[in-house]
Protein backbone atom coordinates (compact mmCIF):
# COMPACT_ATOMS: atom_id res chain seq x y z
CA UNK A 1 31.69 -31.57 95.22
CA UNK A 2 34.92 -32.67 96.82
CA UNK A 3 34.70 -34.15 100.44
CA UNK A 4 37.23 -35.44 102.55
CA UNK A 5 37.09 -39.09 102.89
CA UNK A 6 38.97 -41.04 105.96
CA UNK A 7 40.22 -44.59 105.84
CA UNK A 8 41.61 -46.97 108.21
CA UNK A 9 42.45 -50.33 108.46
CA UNK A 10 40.67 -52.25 111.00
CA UNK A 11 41.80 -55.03 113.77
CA UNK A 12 41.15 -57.33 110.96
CA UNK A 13 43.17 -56.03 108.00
CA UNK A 14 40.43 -54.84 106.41
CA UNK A 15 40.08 -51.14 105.01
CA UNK A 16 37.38 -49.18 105.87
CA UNK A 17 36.56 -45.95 104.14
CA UNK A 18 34.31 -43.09 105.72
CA UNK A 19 32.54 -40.11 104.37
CA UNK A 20 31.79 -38.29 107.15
CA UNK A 21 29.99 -35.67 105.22
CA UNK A 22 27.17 -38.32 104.91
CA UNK A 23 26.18 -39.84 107.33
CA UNK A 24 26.24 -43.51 107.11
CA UNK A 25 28.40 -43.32 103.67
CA UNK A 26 30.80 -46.15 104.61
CA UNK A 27 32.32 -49.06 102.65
CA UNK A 28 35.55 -51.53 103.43
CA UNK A 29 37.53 -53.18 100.75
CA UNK A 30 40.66 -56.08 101.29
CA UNK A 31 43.01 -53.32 100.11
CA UNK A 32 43.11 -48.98 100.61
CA UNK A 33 42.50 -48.81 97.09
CA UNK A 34 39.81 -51.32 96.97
CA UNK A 35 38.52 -49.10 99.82
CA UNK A 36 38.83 -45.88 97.84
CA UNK A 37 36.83 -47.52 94.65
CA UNK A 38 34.24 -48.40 96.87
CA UNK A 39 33.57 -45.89 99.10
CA UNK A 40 33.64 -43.34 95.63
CA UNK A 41 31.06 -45.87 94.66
CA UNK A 42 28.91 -45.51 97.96
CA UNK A 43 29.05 -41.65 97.87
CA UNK A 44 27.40 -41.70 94.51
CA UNK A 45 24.81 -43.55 95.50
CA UNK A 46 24.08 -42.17 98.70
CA UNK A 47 23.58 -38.60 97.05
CA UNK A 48 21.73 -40.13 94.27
CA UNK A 49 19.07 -41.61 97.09
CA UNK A 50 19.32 -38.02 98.64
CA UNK A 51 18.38 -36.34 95.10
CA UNK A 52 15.50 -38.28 94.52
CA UNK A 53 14.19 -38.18 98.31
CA UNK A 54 15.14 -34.46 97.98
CA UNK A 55 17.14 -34.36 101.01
CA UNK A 56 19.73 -31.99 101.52
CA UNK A 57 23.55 -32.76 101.96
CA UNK A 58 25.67 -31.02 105.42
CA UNK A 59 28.51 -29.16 103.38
């Protein structure tokens, strides 16, 4: 599954990455490809939570 995945940079500096596709997927990192590791990191474990609590994911 591909989903699109938004990142910004905050009034801080820091990144913060967003997959709106689940809702309350969302990770930061000091740099946008720190942000990008992490939020691929976040996705997997939100839809590994989701499998086992058999809930369904908004395509």
């Amino acid at each position: 599954m591909t989903t699109p995945n938004y990142i910004f940079q905050d009034e801080d500096g820091v990144f913060v990455a967003v997959c709106p596709s689940l809702p309350g997927c969302v990770s930061q990192g000091r740099t946008r490809m720190e942000a990008e590791l992490n939020i691929l990191e976040a996705i997997q474990g939100c839809l590994e939570v989701r499998a086992e609590r058999e809930i369904a994911v908004i395509r």
